[in-house]
Structure formats: structure tokens, C-alpha cells
C-alpha atoms as a PDB file:
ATOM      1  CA  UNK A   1      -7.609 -59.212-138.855  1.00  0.00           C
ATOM      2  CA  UNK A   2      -6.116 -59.584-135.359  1.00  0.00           C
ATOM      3  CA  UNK A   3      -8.430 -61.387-132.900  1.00  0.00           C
ATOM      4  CA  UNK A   4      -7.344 -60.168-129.983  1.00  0.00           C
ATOM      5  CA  UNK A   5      -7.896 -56.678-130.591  1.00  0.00           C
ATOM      6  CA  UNK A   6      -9.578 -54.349-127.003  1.00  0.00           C
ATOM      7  CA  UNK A   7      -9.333 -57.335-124.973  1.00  0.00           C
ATOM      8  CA  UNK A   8      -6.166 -57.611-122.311  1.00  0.00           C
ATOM      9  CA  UNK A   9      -3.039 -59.686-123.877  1.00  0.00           C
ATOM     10  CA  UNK A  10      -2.673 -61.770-120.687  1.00  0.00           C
ATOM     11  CA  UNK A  11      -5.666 -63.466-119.093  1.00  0.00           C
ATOM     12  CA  UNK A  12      -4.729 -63.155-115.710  1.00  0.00           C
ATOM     13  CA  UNK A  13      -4.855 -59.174-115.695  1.00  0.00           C
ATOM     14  CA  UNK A  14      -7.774 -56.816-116.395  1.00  0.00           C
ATOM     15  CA  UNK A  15      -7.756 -53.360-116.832  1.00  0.00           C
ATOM     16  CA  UNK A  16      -8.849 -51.402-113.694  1.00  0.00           C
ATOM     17  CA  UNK A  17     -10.228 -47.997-113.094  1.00  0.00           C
ATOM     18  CA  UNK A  18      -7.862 -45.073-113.827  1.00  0.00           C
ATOM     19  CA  UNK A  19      -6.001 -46.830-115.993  1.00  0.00           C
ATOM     20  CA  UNK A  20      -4.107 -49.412-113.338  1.00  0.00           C
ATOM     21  CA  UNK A  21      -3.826 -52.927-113.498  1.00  0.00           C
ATOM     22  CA  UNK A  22      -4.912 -55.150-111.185  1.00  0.00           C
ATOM     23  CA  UNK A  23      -5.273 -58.846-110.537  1.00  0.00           C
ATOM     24  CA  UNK A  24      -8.076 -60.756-112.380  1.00  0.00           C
ATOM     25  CA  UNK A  25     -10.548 -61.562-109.166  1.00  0.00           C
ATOM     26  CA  UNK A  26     -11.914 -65.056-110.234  1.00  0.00           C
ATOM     27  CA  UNK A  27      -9.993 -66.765-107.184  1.00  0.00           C
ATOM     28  CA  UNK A  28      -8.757 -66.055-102.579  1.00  0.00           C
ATOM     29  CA  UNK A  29      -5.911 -64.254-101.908  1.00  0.00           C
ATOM     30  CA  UNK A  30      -3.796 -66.606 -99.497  1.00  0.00           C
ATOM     31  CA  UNK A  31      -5.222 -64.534 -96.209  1.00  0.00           C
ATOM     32  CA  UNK A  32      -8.494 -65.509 -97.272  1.00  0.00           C
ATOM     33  CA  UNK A  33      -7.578 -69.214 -97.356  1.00  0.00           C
ATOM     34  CA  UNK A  34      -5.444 -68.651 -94.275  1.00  0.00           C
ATOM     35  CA  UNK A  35      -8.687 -67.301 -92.292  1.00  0.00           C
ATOM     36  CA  UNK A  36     -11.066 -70.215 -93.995  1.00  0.00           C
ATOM     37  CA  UNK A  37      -8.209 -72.336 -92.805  1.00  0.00           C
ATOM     38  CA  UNK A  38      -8.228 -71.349 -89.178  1.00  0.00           C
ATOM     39  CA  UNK A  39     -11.898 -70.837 -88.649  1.00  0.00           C
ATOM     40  CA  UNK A  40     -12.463 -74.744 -90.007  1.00  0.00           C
ATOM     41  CA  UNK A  41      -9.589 -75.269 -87.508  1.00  0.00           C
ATOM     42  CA  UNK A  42     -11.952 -73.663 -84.734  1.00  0.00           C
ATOM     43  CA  UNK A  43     -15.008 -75.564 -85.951  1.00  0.00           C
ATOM     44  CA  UNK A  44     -13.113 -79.098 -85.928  1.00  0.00           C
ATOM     45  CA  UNK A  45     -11.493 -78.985 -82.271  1.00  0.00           C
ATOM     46  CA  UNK A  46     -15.272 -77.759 -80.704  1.00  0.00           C
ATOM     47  CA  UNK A  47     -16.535 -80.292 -82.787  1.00  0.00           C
ATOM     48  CA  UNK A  48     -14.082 -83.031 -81.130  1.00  0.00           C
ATOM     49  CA  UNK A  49     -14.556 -81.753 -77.513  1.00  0.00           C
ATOM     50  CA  UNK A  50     -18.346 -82.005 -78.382  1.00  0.00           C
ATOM     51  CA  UNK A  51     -17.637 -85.857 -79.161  1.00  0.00           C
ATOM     52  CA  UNK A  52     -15.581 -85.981 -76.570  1.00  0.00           C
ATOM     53  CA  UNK A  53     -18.168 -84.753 -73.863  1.00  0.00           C
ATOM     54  CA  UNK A  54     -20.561 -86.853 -75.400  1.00  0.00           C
ATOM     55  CA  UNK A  55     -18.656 -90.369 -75.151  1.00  0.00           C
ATOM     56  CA  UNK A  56     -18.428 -89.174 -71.306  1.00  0.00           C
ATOM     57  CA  UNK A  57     -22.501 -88.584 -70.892  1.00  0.00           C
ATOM     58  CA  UNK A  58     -22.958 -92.022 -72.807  1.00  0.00           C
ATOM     59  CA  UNK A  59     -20.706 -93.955 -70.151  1.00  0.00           C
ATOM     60  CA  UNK A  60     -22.415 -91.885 -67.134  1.00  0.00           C
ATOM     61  CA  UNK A  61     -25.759 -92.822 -68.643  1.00  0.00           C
ATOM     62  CA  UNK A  62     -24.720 -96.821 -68.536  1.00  0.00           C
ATOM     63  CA  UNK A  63     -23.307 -96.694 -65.424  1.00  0.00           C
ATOM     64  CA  UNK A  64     -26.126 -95.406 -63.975  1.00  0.00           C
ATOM     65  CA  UNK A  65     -28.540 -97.764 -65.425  1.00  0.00           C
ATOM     66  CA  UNK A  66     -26.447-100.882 -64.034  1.00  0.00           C
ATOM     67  CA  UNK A  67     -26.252 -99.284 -60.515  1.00  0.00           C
ATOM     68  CA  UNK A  68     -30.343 -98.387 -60.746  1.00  0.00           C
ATOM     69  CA  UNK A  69     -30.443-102.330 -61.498  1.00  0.00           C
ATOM     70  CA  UNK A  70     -28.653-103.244 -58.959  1.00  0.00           C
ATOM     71  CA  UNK A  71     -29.869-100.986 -56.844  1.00  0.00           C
ATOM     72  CA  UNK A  72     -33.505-102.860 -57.835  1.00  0.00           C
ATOM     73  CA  UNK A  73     -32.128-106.011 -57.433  1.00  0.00           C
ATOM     74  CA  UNK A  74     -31.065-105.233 -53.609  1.00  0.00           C
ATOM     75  CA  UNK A  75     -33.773-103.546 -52.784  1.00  0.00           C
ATOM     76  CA  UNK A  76     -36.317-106.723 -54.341  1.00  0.00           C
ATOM     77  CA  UNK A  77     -33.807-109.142 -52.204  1.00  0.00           C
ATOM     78  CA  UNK A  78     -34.907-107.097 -48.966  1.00  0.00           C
ATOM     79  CA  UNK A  79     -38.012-106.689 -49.527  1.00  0.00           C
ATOM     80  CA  UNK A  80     -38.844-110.607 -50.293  1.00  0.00           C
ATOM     81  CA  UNK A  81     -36.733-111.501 -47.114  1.00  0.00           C
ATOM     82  CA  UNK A  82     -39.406-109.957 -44.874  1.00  0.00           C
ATOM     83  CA  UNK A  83     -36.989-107.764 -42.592  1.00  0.00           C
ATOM     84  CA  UNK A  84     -38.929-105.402 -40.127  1.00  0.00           C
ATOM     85  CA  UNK A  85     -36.068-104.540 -37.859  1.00  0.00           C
ATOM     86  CA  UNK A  86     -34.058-101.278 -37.855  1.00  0.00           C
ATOM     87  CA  UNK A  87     -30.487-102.402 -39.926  1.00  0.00           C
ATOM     88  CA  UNK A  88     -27.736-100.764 -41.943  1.00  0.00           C
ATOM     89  CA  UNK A  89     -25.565-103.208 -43.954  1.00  0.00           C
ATOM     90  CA  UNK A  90     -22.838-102.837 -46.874  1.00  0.00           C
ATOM     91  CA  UNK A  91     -21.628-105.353 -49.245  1.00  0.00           C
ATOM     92  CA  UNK A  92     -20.191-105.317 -52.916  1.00  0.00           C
ATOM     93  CA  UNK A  93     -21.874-107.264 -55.870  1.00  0.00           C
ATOM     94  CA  UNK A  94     -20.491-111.107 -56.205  1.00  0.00           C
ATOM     95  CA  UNK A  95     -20.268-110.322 -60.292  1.00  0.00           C
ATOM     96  CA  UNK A  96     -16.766-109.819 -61.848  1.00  0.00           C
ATOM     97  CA  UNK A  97     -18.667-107.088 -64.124  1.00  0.00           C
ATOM     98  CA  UNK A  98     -19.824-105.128 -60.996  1.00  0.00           C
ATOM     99  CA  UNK A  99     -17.028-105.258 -59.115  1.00  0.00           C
ATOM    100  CA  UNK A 100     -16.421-101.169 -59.181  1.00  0.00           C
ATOM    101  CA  UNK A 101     -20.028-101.400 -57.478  1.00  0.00           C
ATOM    102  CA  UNK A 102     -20.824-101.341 -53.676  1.00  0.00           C
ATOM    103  CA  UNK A 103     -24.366-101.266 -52.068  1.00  0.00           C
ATOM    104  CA  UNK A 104     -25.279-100.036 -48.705  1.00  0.00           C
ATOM    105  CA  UNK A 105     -29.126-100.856 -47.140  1.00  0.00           C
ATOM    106  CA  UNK A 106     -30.763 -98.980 -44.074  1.00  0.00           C
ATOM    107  CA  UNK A 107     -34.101-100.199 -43.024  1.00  0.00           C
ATOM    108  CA  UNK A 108     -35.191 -97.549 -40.315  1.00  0.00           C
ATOM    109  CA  UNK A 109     -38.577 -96.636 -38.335  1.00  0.00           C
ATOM    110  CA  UNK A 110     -40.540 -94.260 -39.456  1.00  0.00           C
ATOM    111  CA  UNK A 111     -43.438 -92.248 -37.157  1.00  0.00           C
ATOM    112  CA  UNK A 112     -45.886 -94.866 -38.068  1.00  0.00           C
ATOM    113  CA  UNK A 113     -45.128 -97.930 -35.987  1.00  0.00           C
ATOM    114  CA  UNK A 114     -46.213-100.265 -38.739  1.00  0.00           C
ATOM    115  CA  UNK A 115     -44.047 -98.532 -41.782  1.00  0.00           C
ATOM    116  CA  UNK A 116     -40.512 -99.071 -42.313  1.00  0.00           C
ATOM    117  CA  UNK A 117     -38.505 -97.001 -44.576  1.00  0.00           C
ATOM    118  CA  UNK A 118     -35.861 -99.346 -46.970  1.00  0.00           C
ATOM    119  CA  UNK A 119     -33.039 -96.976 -48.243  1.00  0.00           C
ATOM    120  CA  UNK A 120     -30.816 -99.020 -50.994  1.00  0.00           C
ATOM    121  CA  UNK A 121     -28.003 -97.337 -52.295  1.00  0.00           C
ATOM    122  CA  UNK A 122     -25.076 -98.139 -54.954  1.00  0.00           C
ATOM    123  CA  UNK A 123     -22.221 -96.280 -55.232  1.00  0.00           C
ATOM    124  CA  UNK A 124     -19.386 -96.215 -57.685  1.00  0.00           C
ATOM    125  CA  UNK A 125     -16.640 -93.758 -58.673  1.00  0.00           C
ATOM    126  CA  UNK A 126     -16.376 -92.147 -61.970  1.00  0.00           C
ATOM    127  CA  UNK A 127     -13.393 -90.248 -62.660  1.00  0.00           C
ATOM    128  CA  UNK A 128     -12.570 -88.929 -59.344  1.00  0.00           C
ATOM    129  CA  UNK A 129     -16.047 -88.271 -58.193  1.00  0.00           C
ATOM    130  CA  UNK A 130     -18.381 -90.474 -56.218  1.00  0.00           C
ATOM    131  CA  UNK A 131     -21.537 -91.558 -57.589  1.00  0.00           C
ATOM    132  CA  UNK A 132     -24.401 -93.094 -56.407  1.00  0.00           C
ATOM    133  CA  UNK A 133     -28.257 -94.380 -57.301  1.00  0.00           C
ATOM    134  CA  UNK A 134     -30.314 -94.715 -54.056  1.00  0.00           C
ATOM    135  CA  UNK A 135     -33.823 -96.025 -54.192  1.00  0.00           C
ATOM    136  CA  UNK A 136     -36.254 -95.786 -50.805  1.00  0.00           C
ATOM    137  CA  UNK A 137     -39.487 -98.265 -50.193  1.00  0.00           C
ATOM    138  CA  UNK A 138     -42.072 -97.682 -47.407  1.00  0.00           C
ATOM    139  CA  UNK A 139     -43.089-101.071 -45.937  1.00  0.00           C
END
């Protein structure tokens, strides 16, 4: 008795309608790994200039949480010094790790003769913009 009687005598091909034969379908056809291909392609590079974008916000977010410090520290120095005349000074930070920092001050007058109005700002450059952090103290 043969066994392999009203099956197909190769087991990659089946029979098809109308009598044709056709591939078995139990695997892609090389466009559909080509297009599975290029769409994970798509996916990876967004996902990279995702991380990419991120890194950037990260180093924004630290830079501006030095200058607000610095900004605070300025602004506490000025404030404990007792200074009730009109003034606009600059300087840059002493600190090796600051030294892309600069701070500028302006104590002015406001309508109330007893009020003065601190401004403290610190400035820095990131990329090719300017940045800056500016705090303001009625005193």
C-alpha cells in the first residue's frame, strides 16, 4: 500500500484551484520582508531623533537649573548687602564650572518711593541661541 497516495509528492507545492499549482503559503515573499524591513527602518531613525531631542531637553533642563541657582545666589548676595540706590552691574561667576555663565543686576525705582525693584539675570548660550533665567524682588 503506497502511503503517499492524494496527497502532493513535494511538500513545498499544493494543489490550487483550477487545477494550477502554486506555492505552499506557510512563509513572506521577499517584498513582504523588504517592506517589514523598511518600515522597522522608519521606526528606528524617529526613534533615534526622539533620543536625540531628548538628550537636548535634558541638557536645557540642567542648564537652566544652575543659572536659576545662580541667579538665587546673586540675587540673595544683593539683597543681604542692603543696596537702595538705582544700579546696573555685570559680572561672570568666579567658578571654573560656571564659566559659560554671566549675570547682570538692575536695582531701579519703582512709583512707590520706598520699593525698589531687584532684576537678576544669568545668561548663557546654548547652541547658537542666547539664554537666560531672570528673577525680580520688590524691596
Amino acid at each position: 500500500m503506497n502511503h503517499n497516495e492524494g496527497r502532493p509528492l513535494t511538500p513545498a507545492l499544493s494543489r490550487g484551484g483550477r487545477g494550477r499549482i502554486r506555492p505552499n503559503s506557510n512563509g513572506f515573499t521577499l517584498l513582504e520582508v523588504m517592506v517589514a524591513v523598511m518600515i522597522l527602518g522608519f521606526v528606528i531613525v524617529s526613534l533615534l531623533g526622539l533620543k536625540n531631542r531628548s538628550m537636548e531637553d535634558v541638557l536645557l533642563a540642567e542648564h537652566m537649573t544652575s543659572a536659576t541657582l545662580l541667579a538665587k545666589r546673586v540675587m540673595t548676595d544683593t539683597l543681604l548687602a542692603g543696596t537702595t540706590v538705582p544700579l546696573e552691574e555685570d559680572g561672570e561667576f568666579p567658578e571654573e564650572e560656571f564659566k559659560n555663565y554671566t549675570w547682570k543686576k538692575v536695582i531701579a525705582p519703582t512709583p512707590l518711593p520706598s520699593v525698589m525693584e531687584v532684576r537678576v539675570a544669568v545668561l548663557w548660550k546654548e547652541g547658537v541661541r542666547d539664554e537666560q533665567v531672570e528673577l525680580v524682588s520688590y524691596e
